[in-house]
Protein backbone atom coordinates (compact mmCIF):
# COMPACT_ATOMS: atom_id res chain seq x y z
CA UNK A 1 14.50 8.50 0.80
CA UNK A 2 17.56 6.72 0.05
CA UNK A 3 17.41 2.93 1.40
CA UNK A 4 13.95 3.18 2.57
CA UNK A 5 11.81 -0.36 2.15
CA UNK A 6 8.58 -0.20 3.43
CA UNK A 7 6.75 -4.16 4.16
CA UNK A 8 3.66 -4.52 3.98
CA UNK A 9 2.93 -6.26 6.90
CA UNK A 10 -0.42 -8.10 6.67
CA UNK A 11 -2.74 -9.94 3.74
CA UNK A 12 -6.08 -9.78 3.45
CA UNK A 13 -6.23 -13.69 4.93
CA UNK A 14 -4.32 -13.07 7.57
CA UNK A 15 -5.71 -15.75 10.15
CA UNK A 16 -7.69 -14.13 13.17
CA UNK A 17 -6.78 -14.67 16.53
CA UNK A 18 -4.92 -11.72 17.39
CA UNK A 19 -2.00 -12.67 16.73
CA UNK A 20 -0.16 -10.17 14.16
CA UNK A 21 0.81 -7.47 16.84
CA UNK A 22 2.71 -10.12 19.08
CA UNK A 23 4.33 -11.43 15.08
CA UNK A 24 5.65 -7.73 14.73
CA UNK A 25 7.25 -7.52 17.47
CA UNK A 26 9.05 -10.61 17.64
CA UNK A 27 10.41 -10.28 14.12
CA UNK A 28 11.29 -5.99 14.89
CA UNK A 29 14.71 -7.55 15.12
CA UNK A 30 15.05 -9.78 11.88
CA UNK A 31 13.26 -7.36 9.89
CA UNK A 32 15.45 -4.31 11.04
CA UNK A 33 18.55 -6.22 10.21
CA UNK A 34 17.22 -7.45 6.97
CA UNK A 35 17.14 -3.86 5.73
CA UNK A 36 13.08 -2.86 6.32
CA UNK A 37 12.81 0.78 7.36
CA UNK A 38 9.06 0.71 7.69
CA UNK A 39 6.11 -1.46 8.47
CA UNK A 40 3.46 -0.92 6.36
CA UNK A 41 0.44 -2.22 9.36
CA UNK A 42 -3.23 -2.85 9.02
CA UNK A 43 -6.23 -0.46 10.24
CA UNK A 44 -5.61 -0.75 13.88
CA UNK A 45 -8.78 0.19 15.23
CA UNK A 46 -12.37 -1.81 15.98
CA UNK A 47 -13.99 -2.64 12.24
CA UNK A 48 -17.66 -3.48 11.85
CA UNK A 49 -17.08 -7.48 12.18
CA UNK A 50 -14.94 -7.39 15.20
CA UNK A 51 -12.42 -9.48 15.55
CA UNK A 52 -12.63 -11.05 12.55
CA UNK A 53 -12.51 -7.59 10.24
CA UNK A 54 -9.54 -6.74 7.97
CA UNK A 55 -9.96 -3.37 9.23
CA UNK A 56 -11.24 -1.16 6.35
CA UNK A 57 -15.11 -1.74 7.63
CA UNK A 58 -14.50 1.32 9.73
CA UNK A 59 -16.51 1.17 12.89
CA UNK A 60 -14.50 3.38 15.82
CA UNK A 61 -11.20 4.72 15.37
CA UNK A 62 -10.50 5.14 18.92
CA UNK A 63 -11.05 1.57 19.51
CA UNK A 64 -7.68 0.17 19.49
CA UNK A 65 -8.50 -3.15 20.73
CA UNK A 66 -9.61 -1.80 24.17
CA UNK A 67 -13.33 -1.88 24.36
CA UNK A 68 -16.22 -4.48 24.41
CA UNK A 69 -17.52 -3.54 20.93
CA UNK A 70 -18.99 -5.59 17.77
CA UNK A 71 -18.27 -9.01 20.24
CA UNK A 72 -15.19 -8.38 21.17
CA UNK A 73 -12.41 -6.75 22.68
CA UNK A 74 -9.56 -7.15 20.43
CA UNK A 75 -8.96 -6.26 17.04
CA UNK A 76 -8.77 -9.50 14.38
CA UNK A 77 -4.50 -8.25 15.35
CA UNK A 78 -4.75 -8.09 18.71
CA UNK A 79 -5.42 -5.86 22.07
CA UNK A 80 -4.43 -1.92 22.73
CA UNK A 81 -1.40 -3.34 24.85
CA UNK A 82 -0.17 -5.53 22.30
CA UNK A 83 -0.86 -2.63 19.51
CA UNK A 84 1.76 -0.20 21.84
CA UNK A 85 4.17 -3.04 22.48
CA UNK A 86 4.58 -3.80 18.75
CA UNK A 87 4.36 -0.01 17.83
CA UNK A 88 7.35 0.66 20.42
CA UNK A 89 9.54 -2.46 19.79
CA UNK A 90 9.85 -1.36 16.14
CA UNK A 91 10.68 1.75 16.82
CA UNK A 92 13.38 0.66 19.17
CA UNK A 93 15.07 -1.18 16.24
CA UNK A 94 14.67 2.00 14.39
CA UNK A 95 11.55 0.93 11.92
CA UNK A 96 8.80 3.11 11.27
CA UNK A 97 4.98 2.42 11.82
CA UNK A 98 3.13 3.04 9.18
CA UNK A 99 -0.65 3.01 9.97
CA UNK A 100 -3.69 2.22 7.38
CA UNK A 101 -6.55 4.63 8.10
CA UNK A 102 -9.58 4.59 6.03
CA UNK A 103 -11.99 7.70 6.44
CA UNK A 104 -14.09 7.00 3.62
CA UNK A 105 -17.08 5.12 5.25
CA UNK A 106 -18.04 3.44 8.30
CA UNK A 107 -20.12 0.71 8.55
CA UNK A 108 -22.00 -0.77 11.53
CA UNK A 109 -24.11 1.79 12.63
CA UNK A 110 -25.31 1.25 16.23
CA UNK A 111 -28.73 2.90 15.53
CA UNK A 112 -31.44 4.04 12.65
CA UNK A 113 -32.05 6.88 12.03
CA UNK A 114 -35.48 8.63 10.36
CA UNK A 115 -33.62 9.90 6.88
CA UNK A 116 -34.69 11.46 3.60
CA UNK A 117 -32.77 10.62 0.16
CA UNK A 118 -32.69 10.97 -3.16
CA UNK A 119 -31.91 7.86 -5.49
CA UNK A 120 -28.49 7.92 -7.53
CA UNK A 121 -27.75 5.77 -10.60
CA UNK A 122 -25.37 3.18 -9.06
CA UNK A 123 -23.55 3.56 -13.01
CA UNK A 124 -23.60 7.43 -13.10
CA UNK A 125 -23.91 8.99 -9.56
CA UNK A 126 -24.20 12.30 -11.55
CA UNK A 127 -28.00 11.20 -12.28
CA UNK A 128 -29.74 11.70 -9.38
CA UNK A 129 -33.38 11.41 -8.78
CA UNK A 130 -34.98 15.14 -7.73
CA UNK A 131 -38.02 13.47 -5.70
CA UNK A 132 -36.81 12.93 -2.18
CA UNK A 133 -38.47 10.25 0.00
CA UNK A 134 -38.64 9.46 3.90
CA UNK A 135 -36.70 5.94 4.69
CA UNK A 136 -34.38 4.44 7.86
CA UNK A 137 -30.85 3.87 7.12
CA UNK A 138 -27.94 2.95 9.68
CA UNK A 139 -26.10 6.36 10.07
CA UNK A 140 -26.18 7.04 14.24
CA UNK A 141 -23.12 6.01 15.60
CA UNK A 142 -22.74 6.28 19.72
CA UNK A 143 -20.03 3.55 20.51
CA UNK A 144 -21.87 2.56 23.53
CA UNK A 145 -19.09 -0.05 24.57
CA UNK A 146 -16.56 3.29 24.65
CA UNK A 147 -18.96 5.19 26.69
CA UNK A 148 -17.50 8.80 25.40
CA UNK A 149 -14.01 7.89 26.75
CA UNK A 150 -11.28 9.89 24.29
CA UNK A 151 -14.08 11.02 21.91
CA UNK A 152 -17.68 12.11 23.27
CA UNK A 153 -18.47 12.91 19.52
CA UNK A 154 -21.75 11.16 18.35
CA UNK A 155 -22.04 10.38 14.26
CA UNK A 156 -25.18 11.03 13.06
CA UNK A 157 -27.00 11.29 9.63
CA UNK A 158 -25.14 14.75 9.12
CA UNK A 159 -21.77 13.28 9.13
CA UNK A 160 -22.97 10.85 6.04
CA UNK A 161 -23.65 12.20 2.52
CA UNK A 162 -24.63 8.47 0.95
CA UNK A 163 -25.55 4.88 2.05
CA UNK A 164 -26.25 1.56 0.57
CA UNK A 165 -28.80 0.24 2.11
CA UNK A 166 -32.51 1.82 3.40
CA UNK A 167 -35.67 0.49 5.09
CA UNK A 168 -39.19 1.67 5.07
CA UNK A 169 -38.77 1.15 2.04
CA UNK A 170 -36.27 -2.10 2.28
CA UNK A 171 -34.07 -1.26 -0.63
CA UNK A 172 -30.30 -1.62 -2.32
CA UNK A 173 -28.80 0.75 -4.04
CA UNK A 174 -27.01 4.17 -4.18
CA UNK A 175 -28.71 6.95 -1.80
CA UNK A 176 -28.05 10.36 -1.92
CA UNK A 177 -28.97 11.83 1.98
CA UNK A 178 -30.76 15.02 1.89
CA UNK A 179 -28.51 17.09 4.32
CA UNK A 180 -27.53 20.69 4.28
CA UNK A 181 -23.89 20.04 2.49
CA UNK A 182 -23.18 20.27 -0.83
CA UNK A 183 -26.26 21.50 -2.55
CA UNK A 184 -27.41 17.74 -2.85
CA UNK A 185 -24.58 17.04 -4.89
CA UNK A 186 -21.51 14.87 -3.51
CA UNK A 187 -17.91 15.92 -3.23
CA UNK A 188 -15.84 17.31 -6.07
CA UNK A 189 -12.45 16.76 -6.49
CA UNK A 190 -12.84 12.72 -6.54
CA UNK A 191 -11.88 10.50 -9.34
CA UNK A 192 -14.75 10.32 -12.49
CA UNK A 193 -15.77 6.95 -12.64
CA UNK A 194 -18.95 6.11 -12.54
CA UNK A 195 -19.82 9.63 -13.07
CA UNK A 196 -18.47 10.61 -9.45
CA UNK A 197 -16.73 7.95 -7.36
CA UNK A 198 -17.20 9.96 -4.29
CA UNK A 199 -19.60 6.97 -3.16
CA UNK A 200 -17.98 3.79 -2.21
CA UNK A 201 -19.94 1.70 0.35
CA UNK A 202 -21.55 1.71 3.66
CA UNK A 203 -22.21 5.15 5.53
CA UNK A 204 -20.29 7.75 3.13
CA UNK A 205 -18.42 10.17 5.37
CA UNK A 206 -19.15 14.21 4.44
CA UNK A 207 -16.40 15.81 4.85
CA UNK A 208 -17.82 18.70 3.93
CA UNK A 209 -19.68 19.19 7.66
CA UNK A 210 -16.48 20.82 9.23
CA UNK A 211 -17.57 18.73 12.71
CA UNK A 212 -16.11 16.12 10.54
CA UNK A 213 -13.47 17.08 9.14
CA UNK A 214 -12.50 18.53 12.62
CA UNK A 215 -12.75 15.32 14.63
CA UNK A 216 -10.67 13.65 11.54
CA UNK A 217 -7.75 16.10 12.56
CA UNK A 218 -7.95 15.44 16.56
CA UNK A 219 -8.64 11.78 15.91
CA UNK A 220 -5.02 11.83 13.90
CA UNK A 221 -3.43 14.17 16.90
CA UNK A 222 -5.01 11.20 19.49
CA UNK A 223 -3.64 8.39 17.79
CA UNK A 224 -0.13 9.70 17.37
CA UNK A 225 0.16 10.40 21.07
CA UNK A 226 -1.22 6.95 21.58
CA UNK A 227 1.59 5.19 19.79
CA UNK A 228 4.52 5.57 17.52
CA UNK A 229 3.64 7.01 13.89
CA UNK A 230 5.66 7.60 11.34
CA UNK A 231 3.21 8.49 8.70
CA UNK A 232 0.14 7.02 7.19
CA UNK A 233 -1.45 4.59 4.75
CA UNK A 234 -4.07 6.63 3.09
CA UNK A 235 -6.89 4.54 2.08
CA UNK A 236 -9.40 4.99 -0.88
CA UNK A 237 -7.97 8.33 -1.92
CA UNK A 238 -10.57 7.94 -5.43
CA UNK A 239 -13.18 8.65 -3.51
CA UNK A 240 -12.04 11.03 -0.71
CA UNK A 241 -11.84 14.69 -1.89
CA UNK A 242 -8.13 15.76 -2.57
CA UNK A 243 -8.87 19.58 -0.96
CA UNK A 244 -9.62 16.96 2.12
CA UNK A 245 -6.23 15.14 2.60
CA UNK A 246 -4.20 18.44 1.25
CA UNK A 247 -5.56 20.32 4.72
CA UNK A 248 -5.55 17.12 6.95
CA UNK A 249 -1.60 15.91 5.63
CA UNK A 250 -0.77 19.51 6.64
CA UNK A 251 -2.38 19.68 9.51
CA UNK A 252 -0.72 16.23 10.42
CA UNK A 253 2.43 17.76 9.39
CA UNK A 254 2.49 21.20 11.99
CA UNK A 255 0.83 19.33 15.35
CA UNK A 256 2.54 16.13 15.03
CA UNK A 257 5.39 15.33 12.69
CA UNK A 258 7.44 17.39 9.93
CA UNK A 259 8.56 14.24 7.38
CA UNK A 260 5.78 12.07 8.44
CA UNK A 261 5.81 9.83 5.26
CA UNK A 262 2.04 9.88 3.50
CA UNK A 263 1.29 7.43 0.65
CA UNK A 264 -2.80 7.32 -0.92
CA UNK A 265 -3.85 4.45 -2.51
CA UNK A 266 -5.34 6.52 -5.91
CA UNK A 267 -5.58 2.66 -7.54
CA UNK A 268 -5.59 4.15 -11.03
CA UNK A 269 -3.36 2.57 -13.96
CA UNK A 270 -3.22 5.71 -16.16
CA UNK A 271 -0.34 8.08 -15.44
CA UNK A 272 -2.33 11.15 -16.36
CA UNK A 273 -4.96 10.42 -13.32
CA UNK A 274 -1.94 10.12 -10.80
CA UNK A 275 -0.38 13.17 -11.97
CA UNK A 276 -3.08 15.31 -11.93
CA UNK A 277 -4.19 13.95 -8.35
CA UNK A 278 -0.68 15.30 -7.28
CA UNK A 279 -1.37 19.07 -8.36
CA UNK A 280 -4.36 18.78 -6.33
CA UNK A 281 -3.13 17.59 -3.43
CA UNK A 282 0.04 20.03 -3.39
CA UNK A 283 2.04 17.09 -4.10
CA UNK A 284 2.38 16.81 -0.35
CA UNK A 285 2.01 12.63 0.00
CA UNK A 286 3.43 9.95 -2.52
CA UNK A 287 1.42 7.39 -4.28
CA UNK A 288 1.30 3.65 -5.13
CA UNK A 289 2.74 2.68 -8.71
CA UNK A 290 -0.36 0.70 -10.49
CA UNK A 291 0.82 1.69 -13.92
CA UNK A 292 4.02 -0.34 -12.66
CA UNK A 293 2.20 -3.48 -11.01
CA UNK A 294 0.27 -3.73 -14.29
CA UNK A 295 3.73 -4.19 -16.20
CA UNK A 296 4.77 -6.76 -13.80
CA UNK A 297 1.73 -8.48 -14.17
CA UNK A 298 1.48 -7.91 -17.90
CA UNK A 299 5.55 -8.81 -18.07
CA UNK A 300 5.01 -12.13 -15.76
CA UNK A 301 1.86 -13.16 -18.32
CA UNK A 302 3.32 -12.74 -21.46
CA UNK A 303 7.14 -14.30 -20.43
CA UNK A 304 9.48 -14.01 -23.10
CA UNK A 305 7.31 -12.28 -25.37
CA UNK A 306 7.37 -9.31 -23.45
CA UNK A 307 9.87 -6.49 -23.94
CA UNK A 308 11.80 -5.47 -21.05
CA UNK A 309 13.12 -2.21 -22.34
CA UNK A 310 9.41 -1.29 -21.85
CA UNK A 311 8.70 -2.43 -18.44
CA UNK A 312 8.58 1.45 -17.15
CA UNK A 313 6.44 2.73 -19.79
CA UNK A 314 3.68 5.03 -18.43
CA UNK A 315 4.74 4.24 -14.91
CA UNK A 316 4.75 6.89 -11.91
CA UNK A 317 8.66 6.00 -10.79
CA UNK A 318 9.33 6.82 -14.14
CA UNK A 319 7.54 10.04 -14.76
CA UNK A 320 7.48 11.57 -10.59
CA UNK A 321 9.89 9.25 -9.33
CA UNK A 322 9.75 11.19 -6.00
CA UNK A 323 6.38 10.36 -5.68
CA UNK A 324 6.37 7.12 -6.21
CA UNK A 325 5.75 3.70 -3.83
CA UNK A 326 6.86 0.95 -6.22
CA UNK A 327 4.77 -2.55 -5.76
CA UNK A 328 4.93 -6.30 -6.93
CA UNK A 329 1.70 -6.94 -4.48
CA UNK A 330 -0.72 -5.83 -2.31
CA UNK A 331 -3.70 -7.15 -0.34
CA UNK A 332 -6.23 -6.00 -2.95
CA UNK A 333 -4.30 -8.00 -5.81
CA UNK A 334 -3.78 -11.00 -4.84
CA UNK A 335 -5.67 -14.12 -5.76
CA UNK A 336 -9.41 -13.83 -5.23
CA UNK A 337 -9.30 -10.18 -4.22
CA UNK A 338 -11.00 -7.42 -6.01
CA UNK A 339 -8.26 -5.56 -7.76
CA UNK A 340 -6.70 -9.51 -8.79
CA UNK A 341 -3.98 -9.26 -11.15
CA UNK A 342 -1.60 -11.62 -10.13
CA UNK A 343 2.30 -11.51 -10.79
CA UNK A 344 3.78 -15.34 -11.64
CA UNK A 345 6.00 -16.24 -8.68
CA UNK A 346 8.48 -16.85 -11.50
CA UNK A 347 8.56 -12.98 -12.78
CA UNK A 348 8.33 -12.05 -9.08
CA UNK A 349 12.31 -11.68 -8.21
CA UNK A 350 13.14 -9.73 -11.51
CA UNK A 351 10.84 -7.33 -10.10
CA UNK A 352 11.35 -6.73 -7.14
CA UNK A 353 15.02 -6.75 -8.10
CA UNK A 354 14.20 -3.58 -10.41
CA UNK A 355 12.16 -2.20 -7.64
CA UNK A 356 14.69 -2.68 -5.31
CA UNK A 357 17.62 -2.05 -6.50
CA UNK A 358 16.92 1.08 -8.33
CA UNK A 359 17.64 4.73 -6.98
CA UNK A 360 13.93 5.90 -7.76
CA UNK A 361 10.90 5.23 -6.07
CA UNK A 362 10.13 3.59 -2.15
CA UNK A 363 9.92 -0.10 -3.01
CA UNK A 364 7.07 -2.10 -0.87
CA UNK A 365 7.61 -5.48 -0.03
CA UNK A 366 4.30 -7.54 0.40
CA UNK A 367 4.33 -10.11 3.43
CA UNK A 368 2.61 -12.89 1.29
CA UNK A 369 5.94 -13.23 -0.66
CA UNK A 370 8.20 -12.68 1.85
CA UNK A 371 7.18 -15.39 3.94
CA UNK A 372 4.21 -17.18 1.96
CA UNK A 373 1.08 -18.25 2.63
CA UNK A 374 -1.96 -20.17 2.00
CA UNK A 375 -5.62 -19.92 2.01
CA UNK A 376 -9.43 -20.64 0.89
CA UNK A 377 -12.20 -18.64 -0.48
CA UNK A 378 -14.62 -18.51 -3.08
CA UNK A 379 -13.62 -16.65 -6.54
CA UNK A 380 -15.97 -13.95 -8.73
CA UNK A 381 -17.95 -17.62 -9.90
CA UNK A 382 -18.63 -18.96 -6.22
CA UNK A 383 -16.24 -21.88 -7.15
CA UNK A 384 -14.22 -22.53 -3.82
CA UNK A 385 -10.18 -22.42 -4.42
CA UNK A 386 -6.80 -23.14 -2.67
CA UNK A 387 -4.75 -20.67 -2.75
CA UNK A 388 -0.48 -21.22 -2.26
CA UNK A 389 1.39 -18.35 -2.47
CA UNK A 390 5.16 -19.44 -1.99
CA UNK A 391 7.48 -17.69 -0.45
CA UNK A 392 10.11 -15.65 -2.76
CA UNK A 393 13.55 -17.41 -1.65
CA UNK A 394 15.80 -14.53 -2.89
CA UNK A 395 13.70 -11.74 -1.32
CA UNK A 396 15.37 -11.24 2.02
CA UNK A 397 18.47 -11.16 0.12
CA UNK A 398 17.40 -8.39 -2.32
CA UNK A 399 16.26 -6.70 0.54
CA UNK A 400 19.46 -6.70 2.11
CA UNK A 401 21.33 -6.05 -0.95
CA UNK A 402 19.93 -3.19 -1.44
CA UNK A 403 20.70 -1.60 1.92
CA UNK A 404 24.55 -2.54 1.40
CA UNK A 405 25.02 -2.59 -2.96
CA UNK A 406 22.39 -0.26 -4.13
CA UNK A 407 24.82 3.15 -3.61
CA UNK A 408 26.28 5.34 -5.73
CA UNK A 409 24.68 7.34 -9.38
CA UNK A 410 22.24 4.45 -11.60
CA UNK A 411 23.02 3.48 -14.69
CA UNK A 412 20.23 1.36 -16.71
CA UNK A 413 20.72 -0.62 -19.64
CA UNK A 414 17.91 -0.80 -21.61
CA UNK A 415 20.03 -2.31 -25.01
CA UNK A 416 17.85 -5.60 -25.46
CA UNK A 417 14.54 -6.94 -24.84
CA UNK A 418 15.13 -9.42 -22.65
CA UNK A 419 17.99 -8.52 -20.48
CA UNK A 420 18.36 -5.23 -18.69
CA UNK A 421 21.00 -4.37 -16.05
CA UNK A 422 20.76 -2.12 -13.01
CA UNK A 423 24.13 -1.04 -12.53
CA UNK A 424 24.79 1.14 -8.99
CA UNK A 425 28.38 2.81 -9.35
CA UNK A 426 28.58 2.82 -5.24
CA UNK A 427 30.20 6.12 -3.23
CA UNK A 428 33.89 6.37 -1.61
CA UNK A 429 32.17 5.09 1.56
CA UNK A 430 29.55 2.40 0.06
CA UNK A 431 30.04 -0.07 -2.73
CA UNK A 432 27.81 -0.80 -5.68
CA UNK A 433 26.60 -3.67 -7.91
CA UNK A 434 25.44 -4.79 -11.05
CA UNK A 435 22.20 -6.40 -11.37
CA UNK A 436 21.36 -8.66 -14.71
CA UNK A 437 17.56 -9.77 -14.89
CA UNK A 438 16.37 -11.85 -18.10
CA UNK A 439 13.21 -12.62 -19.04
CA UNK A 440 14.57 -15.23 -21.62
CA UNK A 441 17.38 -18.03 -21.73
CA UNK A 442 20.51 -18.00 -19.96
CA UNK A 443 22.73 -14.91 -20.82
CA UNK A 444 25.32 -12.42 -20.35
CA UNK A 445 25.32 -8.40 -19.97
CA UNK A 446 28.23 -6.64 -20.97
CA UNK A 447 29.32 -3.86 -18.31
CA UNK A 448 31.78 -1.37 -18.38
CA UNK A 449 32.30 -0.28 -14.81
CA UNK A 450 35.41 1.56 -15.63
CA UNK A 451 38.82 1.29 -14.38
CA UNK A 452 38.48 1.59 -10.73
CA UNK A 453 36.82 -1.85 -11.32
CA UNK A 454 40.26 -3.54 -13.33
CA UNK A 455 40.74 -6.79 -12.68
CA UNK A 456 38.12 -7.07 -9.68
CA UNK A 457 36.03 -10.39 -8.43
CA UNK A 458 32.69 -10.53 -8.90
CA UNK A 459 30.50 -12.83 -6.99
CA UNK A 460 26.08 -13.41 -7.20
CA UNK A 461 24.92 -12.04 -3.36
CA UNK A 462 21.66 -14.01 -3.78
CA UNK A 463 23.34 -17.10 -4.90
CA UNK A 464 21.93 -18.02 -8.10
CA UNK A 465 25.55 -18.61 -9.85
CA UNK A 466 28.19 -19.86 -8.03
CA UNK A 467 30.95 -18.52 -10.71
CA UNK A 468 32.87 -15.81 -10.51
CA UNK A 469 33.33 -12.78 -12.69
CA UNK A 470 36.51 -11.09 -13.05
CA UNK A 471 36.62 -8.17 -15.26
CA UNK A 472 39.88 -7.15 -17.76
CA UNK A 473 42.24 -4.46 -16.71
CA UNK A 474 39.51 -1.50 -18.37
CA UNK A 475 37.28 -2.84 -15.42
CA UNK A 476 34.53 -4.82 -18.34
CA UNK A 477 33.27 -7.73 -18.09
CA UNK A 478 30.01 -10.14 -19.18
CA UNK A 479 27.54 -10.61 -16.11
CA UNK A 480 25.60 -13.81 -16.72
CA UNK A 481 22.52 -14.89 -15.33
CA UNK A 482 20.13 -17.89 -15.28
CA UNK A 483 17.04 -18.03 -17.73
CA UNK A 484 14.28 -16.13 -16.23
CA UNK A 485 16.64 -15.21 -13.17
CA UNK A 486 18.09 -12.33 -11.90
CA UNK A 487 21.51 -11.21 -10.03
CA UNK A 488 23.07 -9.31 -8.01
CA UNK A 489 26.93 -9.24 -8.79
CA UNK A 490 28.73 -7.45 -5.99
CA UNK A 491 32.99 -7.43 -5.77
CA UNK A 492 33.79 -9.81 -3.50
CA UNK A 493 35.75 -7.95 -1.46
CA UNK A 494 32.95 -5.57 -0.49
CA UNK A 495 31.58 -9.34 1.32
């Protein structure tokens, strides 16, 4: 996956309007010769607040903006045409679209429905209750705005193994529906916490009912013969069973495409749980980095007190590096979002320099710091705050520095705890680069690049320095760089 750079291409406040489908399309161009392979997009289809839903309130999946459902027509992105037009203007300048899906829950249910559950310890879903009692809880889904038209499949309270909310009684909580799958137990083969994290929110989907699971699969054949996909965002993999995805990313991979590209969000910092969710998935889709984001935010926090020779400790790129989806930044973490845990706009260049320019891992650029943004909302205290998120200057240019100077075998050097350089040795065909990151004051790394490199020029592609760096006639040489700044030194006849 040499060169690949997928972009996230959304944030959580992304203003409504429907707007974002016409915005990928008009920057296909820009962003194709900036060096993105693939757009990362939002859930495409109708969520449970209509046009103003982020998308992972999962109401219809085969409402792509088309129908007259949860008041309105459009998605919070846009209409079906404008969905298509995007979908097929990227991949006319050669970008792949890749789609968030969330099967985890839906939420909106059009009907009630007369149920029986058992109560679960919202701490511990292990403990539940043995009595089971008669209550109504939103589980009938009939997409009466669709009218049966590409799916005549009706969810009822056997496509659900938990919910959130019951009446008759009116209560909160964690509910175990008393159904014919699984024993009364949920899924296996989800992440621990809280006991079982099978249960997330809304109408829990049970996969185990193979009329499920089956209408997953043609859902995914549907959508791909819709519009363009080149693979999938897999959304909150912790609670979805991995003996799940393992059969649907296969299935995906015989009907529809051989090397679609799969990444789960497992949001997990410990390198043990992301490993072992690999073996049990066949290793057969790539996950996101937390342990990694952590050290970036953990690195930006603690400035020059951190040690960069550590900054890949217990991180996926470094221990399944071809499993890996390296992040600064996602939706989830950024300020006022539930997984918060910001990284300093000044730390945010070094790392996505070493996330860029490195050989392992797919890096993901998140739109908030490519082009910035700014918003309002109330944090974890009900305070209200402004949010500014600037823009990262140098990050189109690391982007397209690593489509032309990251070639060639890596070299890292991890020899102080401040500096570290990224050094790409570059192929007969493509040439390489140095890059110098600090964390501390102004300083120099000293490179030998050998003596194919004597006496060669030496200039900063993103423009930080404006010296030059000539190396002796063995081809070394000291690469400076600006306190808490990063380079990219590239010969300056490779310009």
């Amino acid at each position: 996956m040499a060169g690949r750079v997928l972009l996230q291409f959304f944030h959580w406040y992304y203003p409504a309007g429907g707007t974002l489908w016409d915005e990928v399309a008009g920057k296909a161009a820009e962003l194709a010769e900036m060096g993105i392979t693939d757009l990362w997009l939002p859930p495409a289809y109708k969520g449970a607040a209509g046009g103003y839903s982020v998308g992972y309130d999962t109401y219809d999946l085969f409402d792509l903006g088309e129908f007259d459902q949860k008041g309105t027509v459009p998605t919070k992105y846009g209409d079906r045409g404008a969905l298509e037009n995007a979908c097929n203007t990227l991949a006319g300048h050669g970008i792949g679209a890749i789609h968030d899906v969330v099967f985890n829950h839906k939420i909106g249910a059009d009907e009630k429905e007369q149920v029986k559950v058992r109560r679960a310890d919202p701490k511990d879903r292990t403990k539940i209750e043995d009595e089971a009692f008669g209550a109504l809880a939103y589980t009938r889904f009939t997409f009466p705005g669709r009218q049966g038209q590409y799916s005549e499949f009706i969810w009822t309270q056997k496509c659900f193994s938990g919910v959130d909310h019951i009446e008759e009684p009116d209560e909160k909580g964690v509910f175990r529906l008393v159904n014919e799958y699984g024993a009364g137990e949920w899924n296996d083969e989800v992440d621990d916490e809280n006991g079982n994290y099978d249960y997330l929110i809304g109408a829990n989907v049970e996969l185990r009912n193979r009329a499920v699971s089956e209408e997953l699969k043609y859902w995914g054949r549907w959508f791909s013969e819709q519009i363009p996909v080149a693979g999938f965002r897999l959304d909150a993999a912790k609670h979805i069973p991995a003996w799940f995805f393992r059969d649907w990313i296969a299935h995906m991979r015989e009907t529809v495409k051989a090397d679609m590209f799969v990444v789960a969000e497992y949001w997990h910092p410990e390198i043990d749980a992301l490993k072992a969710y690999l073996e049990l998935v066949d290793r057969q889709l790539m996950l996101f980095d937390v342990g990694l984001h952590y050290r970036f935010h953990d690195a930006a926090a603690a400035g020059s007190a951190f040690d960069m020779r550590t900054i890949f400790d217990g991180t996926l790129v470094a221990a399944v590096p071809d499993h890996a989806v390296t992040l600064v930044a996602n939706h989830d973490t950024q300020p006022l979002q539930s997984l918060e845990a910001v990284v300093e706009p000044w730390f945010k260049p070094l790392a996505y320099a070493l996330i860029l320019m490195r050989e392992q891992g797919v890096p993901s650029v998140f739109y908030a710091d490519l082009y910035g943004t700014q918003y309002r909302d109330k944090g974890s205290d009900g305070e209200e705050y402004d949010i500014d998120m600037p823009k990262i200057e140098c990050l189109p240019a690391l982007i397209r520095a690593r489509q032309r100077f990251a070639n060639g075998a890596e070299t890292i050097l991890f020899d102080d705890p401040h500096c570290l350089a990224v050094i790409r040795h570059g192929t007969q065909a493509a040439s390489g680069s140095v890059t110098v990151l600090t964390n501390g004051e102004e300083t120099a790394k000293a490179v030998d690049l050998g003596s194919g490199h004597a006496n060669a020029r030496f200039c900063d592609f993103l423009g930080h320095r404006t010296d030059m760096v000539v190396t002796d006639d063995d081809g070394r040489a000291a690469f400076p760089v600006n306190g808490g700044s990063v380079c990219v030194w590239v010969r300056e006849d490779s310009l």
